[in-house]
PDB file of N, CA and C in Angstrom:
ATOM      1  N   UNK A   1       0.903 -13.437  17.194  1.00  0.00           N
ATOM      2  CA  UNK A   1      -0.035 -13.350  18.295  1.00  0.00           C
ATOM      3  C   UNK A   1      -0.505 -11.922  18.507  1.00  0.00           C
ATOM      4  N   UNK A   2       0.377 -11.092  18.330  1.00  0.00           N
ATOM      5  CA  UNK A   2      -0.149  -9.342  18.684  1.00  0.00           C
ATOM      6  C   UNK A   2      -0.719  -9.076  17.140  1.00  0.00           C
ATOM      7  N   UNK A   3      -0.901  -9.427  16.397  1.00  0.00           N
ATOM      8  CA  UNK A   3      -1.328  -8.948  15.232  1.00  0.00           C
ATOM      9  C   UNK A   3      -2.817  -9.878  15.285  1.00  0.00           C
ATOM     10  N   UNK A   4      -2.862 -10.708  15.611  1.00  0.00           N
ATOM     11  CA  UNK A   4      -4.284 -11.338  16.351  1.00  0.00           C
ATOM     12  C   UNK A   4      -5.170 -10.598  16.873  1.00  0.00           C
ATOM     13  N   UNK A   5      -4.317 -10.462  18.142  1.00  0.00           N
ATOM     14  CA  UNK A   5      -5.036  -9.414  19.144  1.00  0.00           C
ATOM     15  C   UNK A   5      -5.387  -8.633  18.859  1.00  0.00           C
ATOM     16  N   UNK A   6      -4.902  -7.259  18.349  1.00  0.00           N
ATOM     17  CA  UNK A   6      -5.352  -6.670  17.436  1.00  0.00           C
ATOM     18  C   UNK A   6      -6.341  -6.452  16.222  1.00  0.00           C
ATOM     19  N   UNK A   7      -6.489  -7.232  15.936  1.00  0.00           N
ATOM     20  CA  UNK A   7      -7.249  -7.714  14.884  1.00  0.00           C
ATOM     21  C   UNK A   7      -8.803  -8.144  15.395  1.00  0.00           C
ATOM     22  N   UNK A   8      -8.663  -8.956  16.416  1.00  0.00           N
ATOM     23  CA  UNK A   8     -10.325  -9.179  17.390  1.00  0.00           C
ATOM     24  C   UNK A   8      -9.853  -8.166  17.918  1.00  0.00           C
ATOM     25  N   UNK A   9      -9.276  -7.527  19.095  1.00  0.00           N
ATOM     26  CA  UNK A   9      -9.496  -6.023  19.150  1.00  0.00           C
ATOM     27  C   UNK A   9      -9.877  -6.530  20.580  1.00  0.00           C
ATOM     28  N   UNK A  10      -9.047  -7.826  21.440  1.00  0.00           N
ATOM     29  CA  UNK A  10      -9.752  -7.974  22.279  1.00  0.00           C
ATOM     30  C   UNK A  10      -8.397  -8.802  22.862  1.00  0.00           C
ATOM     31  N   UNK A  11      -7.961  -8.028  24.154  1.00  0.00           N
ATOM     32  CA  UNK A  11      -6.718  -8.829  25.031  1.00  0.00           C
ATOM     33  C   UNK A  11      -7.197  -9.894  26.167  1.00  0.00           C
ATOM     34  N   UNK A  12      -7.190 -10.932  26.337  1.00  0.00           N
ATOM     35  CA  UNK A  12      -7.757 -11.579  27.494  1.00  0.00           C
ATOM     36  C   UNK A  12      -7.240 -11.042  28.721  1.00  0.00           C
ATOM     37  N   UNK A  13      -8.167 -10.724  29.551  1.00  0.00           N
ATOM     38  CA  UNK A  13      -7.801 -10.021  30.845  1.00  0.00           C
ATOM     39  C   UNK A  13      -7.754  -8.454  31.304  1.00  0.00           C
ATOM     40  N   UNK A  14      -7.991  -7.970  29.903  1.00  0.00           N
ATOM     41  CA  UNK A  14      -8.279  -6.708  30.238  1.00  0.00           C
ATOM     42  C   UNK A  14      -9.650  -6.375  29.513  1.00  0.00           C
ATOM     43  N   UNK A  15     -10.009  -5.180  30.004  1.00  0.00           N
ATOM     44  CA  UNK A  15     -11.372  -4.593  29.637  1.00  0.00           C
ATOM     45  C   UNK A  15     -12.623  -5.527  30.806  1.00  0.00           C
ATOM     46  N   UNK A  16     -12.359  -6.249  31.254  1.00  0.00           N
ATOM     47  CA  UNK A  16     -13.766  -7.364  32.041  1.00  0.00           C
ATOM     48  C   UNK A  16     -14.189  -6.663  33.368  1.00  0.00           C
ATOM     49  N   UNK A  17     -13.212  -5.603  34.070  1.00  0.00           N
ATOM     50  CA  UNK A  17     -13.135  -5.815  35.096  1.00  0.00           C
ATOM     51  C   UNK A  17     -14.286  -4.271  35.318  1.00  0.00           C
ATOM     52  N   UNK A  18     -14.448  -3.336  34.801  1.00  0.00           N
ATOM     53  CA  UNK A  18     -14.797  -2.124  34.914  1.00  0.00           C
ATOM     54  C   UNK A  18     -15.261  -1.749  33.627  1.00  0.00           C
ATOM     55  N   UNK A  19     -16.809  -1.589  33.677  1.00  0.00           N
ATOM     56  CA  UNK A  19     -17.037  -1.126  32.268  1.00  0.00           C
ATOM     57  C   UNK A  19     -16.933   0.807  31.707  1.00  0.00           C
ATOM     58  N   UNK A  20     -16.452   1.170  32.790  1.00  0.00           N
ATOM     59  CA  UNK A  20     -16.260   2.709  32.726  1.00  0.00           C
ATOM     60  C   UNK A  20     -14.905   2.707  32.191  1.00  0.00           C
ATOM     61  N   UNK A  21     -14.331   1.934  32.783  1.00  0.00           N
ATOM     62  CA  UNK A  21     -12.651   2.013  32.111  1.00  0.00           C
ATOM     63  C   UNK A  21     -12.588   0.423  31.272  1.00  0.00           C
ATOM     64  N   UNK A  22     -12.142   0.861  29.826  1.00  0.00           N
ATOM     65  CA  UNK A  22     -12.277  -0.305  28.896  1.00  0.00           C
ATOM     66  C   UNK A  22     -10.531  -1.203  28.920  1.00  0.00           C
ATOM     67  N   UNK A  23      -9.729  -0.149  29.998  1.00  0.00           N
ATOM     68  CA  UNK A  23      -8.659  -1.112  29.756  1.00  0.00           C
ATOM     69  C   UNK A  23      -8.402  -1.820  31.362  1.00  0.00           C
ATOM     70  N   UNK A  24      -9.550  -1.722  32.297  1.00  0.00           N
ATOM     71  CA  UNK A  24      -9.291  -1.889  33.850  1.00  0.00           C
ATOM     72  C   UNK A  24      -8.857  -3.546  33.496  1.00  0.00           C
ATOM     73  N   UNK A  25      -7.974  -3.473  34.540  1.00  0.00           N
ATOM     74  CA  UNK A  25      -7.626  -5.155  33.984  1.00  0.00           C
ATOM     75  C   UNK A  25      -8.196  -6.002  34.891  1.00  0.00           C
ATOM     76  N   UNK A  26      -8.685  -7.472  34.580  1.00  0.00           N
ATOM     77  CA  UNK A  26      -9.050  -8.718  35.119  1.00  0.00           C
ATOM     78  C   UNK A  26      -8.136  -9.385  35.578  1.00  0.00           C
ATOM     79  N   UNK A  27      -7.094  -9.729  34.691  1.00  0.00           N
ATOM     80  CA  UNK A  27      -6.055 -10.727  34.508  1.00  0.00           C
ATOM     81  C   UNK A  27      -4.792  -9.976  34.248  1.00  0.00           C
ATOM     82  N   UNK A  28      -4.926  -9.272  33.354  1.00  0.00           N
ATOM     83  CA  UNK A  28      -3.724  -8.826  32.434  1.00  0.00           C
ATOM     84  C   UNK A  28      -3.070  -7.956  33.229  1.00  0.00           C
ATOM     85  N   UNK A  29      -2.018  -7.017  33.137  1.00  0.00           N
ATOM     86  CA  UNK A  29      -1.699  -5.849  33.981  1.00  0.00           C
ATOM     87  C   UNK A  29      -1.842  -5.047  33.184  1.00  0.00           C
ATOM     88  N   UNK A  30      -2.087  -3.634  33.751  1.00  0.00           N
ATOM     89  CA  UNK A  30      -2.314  -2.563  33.514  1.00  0.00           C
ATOM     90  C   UNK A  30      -1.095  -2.242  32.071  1.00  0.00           C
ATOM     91  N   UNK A  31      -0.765  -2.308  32.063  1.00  0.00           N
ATOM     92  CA  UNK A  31       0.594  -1.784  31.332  1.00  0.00           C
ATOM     93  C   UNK A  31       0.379  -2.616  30.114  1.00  0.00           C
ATOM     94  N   UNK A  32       0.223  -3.803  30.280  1.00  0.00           N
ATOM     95  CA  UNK A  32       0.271  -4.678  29.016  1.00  0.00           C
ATOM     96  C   UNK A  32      -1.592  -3.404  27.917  1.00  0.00           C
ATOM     97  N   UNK A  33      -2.606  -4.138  28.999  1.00  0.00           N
ATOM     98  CA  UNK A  33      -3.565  -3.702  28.708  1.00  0.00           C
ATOM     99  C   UNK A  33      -3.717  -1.863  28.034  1.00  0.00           C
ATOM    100  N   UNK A  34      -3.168  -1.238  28.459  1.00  0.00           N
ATOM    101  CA  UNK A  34      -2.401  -0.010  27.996  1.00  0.00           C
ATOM    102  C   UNK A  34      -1.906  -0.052  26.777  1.00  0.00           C
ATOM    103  N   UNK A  35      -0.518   0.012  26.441  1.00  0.00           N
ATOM    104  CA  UNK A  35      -0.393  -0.592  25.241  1.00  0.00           C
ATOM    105  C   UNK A  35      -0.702  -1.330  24.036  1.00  0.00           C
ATOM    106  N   UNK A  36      -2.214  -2.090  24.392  1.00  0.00           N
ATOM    107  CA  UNK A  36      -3.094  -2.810  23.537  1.00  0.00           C
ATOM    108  C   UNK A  36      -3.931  -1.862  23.058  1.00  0.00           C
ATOM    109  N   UNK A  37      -4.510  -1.274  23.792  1.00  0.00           N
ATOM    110  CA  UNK A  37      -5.433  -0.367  23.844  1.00  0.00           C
ATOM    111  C   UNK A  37      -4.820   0.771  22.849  1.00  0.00           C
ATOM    112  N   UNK A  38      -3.733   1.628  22.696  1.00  0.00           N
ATOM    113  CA  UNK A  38      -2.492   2.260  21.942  1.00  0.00           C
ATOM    114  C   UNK A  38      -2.700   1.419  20.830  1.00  0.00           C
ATOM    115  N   UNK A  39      -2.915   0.581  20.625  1.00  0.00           N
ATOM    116  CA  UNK A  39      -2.062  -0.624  19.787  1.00  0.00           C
ATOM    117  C   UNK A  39      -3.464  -0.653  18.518  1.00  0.00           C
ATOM    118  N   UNK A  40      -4.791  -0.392  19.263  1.00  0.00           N
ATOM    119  CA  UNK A  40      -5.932  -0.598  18.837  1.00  0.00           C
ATOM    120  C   UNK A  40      -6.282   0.730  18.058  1.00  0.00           C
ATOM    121  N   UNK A  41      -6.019   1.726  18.980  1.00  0.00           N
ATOM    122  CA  UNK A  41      -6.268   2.826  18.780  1.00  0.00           C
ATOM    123  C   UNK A  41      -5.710   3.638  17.271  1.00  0.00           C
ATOM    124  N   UNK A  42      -4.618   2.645  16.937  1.00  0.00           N
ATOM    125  CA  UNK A  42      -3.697   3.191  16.109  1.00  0.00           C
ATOM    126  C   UNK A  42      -4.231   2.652  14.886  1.00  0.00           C
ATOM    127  N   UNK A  43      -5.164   1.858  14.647  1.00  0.00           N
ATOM    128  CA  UNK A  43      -5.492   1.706  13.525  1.00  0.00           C
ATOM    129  C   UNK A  43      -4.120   0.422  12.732  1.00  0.00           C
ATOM    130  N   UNK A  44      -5.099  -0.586  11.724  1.00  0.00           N
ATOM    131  CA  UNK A  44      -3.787  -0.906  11.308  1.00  0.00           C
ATOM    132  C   UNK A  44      -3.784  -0.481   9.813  1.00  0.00           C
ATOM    133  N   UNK A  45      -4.120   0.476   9.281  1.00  0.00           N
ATOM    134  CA  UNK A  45      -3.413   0.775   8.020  1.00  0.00           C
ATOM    135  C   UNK A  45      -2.414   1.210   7.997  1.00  0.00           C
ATOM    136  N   UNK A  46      -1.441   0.224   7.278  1.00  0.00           N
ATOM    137  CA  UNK A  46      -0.179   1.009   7.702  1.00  0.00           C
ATOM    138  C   UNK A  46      -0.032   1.461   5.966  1.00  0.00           C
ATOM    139  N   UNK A  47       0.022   2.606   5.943  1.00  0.00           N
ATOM    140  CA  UNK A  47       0.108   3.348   4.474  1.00  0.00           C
ATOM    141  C   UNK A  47       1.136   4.757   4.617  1.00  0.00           C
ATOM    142  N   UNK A  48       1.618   4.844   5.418  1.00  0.00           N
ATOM    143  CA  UNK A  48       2.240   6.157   5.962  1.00  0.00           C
ATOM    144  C   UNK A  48       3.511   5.876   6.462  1.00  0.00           C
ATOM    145  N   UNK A  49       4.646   6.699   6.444  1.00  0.00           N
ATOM    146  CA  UNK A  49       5.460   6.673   7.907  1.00  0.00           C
ATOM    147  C   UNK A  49       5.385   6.480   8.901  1.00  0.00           C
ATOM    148  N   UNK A  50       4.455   7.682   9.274  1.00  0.00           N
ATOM    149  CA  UNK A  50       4.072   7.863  10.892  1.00  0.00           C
ATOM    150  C   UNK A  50       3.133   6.745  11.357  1.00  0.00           C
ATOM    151  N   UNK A  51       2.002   5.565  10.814  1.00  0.00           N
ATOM    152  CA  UNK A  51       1.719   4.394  10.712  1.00  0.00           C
ATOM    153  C   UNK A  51       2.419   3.541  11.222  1.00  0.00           C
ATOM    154  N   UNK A  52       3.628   3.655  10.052  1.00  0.00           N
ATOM    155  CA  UNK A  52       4.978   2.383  10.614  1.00  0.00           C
ATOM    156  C   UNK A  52       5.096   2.316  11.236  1.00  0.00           C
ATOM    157  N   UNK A  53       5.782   4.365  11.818  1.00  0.00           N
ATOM    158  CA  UNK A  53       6.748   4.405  13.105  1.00  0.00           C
ATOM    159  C   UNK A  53       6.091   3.937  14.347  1.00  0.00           C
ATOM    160  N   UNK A  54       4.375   4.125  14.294  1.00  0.00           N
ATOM    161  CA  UNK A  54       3.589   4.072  15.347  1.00  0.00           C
ATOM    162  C   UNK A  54       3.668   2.408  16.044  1.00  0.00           C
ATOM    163  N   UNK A  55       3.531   1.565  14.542  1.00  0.00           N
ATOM    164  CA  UNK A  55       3.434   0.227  14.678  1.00  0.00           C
ATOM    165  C   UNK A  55       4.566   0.166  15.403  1.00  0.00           C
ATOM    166  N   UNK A  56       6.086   0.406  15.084  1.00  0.00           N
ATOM    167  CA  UNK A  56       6.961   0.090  15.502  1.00  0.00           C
ATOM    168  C   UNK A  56       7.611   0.287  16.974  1.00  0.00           C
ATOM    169  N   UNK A  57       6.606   1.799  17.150  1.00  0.00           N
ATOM    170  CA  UNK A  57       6.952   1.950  18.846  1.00  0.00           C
ATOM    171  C   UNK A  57       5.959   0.855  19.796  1.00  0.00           C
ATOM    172  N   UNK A  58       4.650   0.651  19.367  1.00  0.00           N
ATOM    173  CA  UNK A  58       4.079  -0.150  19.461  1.00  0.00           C
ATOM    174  C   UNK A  58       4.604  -1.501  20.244  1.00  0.00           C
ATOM    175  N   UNK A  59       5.031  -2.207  19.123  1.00  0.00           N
ATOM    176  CA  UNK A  59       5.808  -3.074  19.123  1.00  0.00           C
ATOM    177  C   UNK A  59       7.060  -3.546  20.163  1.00  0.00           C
ATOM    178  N   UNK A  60       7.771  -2.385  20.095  1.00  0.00           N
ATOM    179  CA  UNK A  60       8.657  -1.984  21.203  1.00  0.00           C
ATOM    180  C   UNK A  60       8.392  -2.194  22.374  1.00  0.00           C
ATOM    181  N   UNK A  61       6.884  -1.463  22.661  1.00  0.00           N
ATOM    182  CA  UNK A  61       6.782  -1.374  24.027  1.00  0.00           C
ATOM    183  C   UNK A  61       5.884  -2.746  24.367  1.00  0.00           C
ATOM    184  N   UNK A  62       5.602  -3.488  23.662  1.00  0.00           N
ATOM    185  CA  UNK A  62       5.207  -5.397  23.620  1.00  0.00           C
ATOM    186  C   UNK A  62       6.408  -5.594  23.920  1.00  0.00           C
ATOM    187  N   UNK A  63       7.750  -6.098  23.549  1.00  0.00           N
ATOM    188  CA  UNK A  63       8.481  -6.746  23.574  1.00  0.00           C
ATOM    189  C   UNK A  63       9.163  -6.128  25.029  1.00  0.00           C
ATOM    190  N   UNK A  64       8.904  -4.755  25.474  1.00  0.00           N
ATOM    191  CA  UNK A  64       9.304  -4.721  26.986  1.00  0.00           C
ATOM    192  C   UNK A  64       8.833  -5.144  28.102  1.00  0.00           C
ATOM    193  N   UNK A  65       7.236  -5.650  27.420  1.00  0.00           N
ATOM    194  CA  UNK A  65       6.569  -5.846  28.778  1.00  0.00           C
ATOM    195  C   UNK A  65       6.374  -7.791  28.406  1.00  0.00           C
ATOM    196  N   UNK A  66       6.792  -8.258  27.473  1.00  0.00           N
ATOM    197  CA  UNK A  66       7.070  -9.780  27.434  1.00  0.00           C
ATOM    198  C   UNK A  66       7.260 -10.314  28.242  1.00  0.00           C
ATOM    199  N   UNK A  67       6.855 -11.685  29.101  1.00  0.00           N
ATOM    200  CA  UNK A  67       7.441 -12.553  30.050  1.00  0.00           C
ATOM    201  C   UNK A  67       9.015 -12.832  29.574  1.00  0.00           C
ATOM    202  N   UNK A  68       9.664 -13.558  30.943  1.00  0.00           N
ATOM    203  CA  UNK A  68      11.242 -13.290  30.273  1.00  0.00           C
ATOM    204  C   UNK A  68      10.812 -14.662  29.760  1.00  0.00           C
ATOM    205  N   UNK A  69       9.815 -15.537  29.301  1.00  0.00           N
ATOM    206  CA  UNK A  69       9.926 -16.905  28.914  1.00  0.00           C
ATOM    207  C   UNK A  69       9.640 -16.792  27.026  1.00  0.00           C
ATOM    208  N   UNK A  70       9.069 -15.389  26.553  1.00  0.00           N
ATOM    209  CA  UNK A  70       8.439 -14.843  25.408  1.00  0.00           C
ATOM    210  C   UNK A  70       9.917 -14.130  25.055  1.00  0.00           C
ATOM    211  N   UNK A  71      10.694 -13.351  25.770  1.00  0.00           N
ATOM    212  CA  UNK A  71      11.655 -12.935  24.928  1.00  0.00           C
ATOM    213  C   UNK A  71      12.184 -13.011  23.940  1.00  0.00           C
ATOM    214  N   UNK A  72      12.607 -14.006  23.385  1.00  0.00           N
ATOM    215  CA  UNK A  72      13.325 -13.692  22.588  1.00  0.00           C
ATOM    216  C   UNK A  72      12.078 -14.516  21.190  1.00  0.00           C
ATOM    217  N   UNK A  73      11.101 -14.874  21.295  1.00  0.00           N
ATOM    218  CA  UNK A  73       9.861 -14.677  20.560  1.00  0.00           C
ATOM    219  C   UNK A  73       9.416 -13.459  20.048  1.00  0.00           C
ATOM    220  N   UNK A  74       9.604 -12.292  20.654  1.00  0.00           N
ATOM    221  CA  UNK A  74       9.091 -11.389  20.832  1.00  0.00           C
ATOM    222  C   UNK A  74       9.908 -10.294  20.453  1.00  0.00           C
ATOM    223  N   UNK A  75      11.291 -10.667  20.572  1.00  0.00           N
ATOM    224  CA  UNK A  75      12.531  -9.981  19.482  1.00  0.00           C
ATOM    225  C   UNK A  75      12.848 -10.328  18.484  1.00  0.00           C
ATOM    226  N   UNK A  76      12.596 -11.459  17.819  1.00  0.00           N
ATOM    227  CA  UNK A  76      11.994 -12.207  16.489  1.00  0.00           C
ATOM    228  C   UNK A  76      11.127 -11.259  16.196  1.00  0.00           C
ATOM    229  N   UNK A  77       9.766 -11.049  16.750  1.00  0.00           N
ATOM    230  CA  UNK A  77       8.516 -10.343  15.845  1.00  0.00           C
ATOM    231  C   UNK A  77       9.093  -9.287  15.868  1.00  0.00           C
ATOM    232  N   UNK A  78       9.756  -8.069  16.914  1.00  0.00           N
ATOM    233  CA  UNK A  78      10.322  -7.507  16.597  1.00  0.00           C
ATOM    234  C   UNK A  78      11.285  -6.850  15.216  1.00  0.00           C
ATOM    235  N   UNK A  79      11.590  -7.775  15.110  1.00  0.00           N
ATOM    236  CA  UNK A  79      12.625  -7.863  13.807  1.00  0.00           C
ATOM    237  C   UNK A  79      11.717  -7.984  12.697  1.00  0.00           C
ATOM    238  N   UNK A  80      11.148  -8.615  12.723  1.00  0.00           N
ATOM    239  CA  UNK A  80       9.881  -8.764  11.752  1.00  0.00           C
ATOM    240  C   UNK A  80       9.101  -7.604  11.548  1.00  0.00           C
ATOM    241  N   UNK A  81       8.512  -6.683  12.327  1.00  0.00           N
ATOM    242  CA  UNK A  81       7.718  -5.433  11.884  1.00  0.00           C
ATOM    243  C   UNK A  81       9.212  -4.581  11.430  1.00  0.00           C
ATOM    244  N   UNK A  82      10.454  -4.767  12.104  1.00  0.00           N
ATOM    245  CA  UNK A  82      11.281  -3.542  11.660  1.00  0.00           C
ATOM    246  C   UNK A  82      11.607  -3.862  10.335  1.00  0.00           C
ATOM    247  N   UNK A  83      12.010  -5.182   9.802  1.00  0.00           N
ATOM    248  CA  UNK A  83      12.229  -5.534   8.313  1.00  0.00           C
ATOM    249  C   UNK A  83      11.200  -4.999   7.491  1.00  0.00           C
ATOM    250  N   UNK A  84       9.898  -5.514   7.699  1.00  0.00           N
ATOM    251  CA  UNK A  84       8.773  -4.666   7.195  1.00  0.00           C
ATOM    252  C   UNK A  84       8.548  -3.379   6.438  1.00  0.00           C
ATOM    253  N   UNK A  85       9.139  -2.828   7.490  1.00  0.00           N
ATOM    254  CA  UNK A  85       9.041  -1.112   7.671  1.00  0.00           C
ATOM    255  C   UNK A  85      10.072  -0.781   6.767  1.00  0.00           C
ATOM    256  N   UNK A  86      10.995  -1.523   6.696  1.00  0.00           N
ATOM    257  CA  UNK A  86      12.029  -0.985   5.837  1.00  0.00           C
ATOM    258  C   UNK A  86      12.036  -1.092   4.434  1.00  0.00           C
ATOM    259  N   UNK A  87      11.294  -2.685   4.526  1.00  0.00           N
ATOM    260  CA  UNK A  87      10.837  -2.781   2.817  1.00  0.00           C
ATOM    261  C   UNK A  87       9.719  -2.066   2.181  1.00  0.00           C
ATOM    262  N   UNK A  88       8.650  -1.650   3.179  1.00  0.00           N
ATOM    263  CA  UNK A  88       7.340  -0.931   2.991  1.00  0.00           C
ATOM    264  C   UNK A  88       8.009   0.535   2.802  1.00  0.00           C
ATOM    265  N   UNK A  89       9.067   0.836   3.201  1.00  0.00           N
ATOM    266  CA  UNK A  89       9.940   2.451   2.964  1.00  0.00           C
ATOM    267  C   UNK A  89       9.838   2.608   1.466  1.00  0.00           C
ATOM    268  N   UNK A  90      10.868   1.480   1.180  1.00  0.00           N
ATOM    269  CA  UNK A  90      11.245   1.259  -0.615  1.00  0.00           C
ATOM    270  C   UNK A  90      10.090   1.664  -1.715  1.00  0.00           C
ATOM    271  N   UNK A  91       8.720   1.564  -1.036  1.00  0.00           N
ATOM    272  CA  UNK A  91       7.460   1.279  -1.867  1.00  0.00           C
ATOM    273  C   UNK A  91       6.582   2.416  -1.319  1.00  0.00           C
ATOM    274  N   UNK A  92       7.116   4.118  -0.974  1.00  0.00           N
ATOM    275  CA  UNK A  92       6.646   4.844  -0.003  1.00  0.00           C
ATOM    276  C   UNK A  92       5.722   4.200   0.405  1.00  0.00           C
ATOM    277  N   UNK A  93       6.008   3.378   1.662  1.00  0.00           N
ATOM    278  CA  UNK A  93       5.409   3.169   2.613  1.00  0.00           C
ATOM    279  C   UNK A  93       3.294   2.241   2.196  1.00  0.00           C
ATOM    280  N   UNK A  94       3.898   2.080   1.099  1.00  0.00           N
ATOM    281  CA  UNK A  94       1.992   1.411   0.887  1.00  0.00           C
ATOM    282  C   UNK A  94       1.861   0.266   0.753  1.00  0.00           C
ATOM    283  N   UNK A  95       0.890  -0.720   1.292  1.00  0.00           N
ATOM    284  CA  UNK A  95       1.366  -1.634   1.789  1.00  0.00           C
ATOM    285  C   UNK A  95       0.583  -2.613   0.510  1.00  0.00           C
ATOM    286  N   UNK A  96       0.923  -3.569   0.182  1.00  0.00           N
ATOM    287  CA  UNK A  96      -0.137  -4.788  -0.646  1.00  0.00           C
ATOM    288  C   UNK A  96      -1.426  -4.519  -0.525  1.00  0.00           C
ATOM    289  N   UNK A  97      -2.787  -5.041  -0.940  1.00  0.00           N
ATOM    290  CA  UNK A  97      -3.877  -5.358  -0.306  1.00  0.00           C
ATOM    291  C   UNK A  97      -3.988  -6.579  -0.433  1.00  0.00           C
TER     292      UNK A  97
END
């Protein structure tokens, strides 16, 4: 689902509310919408370390702001970008196309 989002480049509930500020939220909270926005900003080539690490703090800070009903969904994907990262290490860091 966050690799979605990302990808349209578009969170429901944020950005609608204020077109001066692109992360003012509608729906969403501030914080989530924040972090998306980070999330966007970061580009997804991940070809680098600092890429990974970015994805991975990223990530982090999704799985803190999760409903407690997404938890442990969301520490699954978790686990999933960190496995990633570790196998994308093995291969300095470059990813398939």
């Amino acid at each position: 689902m966050v690799a979605v989002l990302l990808m349209v480049g578009t969170v429901p509930g944020c950005g609608g509310g204020d077109s001066s500020n692109p992360t003012s939220p509608t729906g969403a909270s501030s914080s989530v919408c924040e972090v998306f926005k980070e999330a966007s900003e970061s580009g997804l080539s991940l070809t680098s370390k600092a890429t990974w690490d970015k994805r991975l703090a990223v990530t982090m800070k999704l799985v803190g702001l999760a409903p407690p009903a997404q938890q442990a969904n969301a520490k699954v994907y978790l686990q999933l970008v960190t496995d990633r990262l570790q196998l994308a290490s093995l291969y300095k860091h470059v990813s398939v196309p």
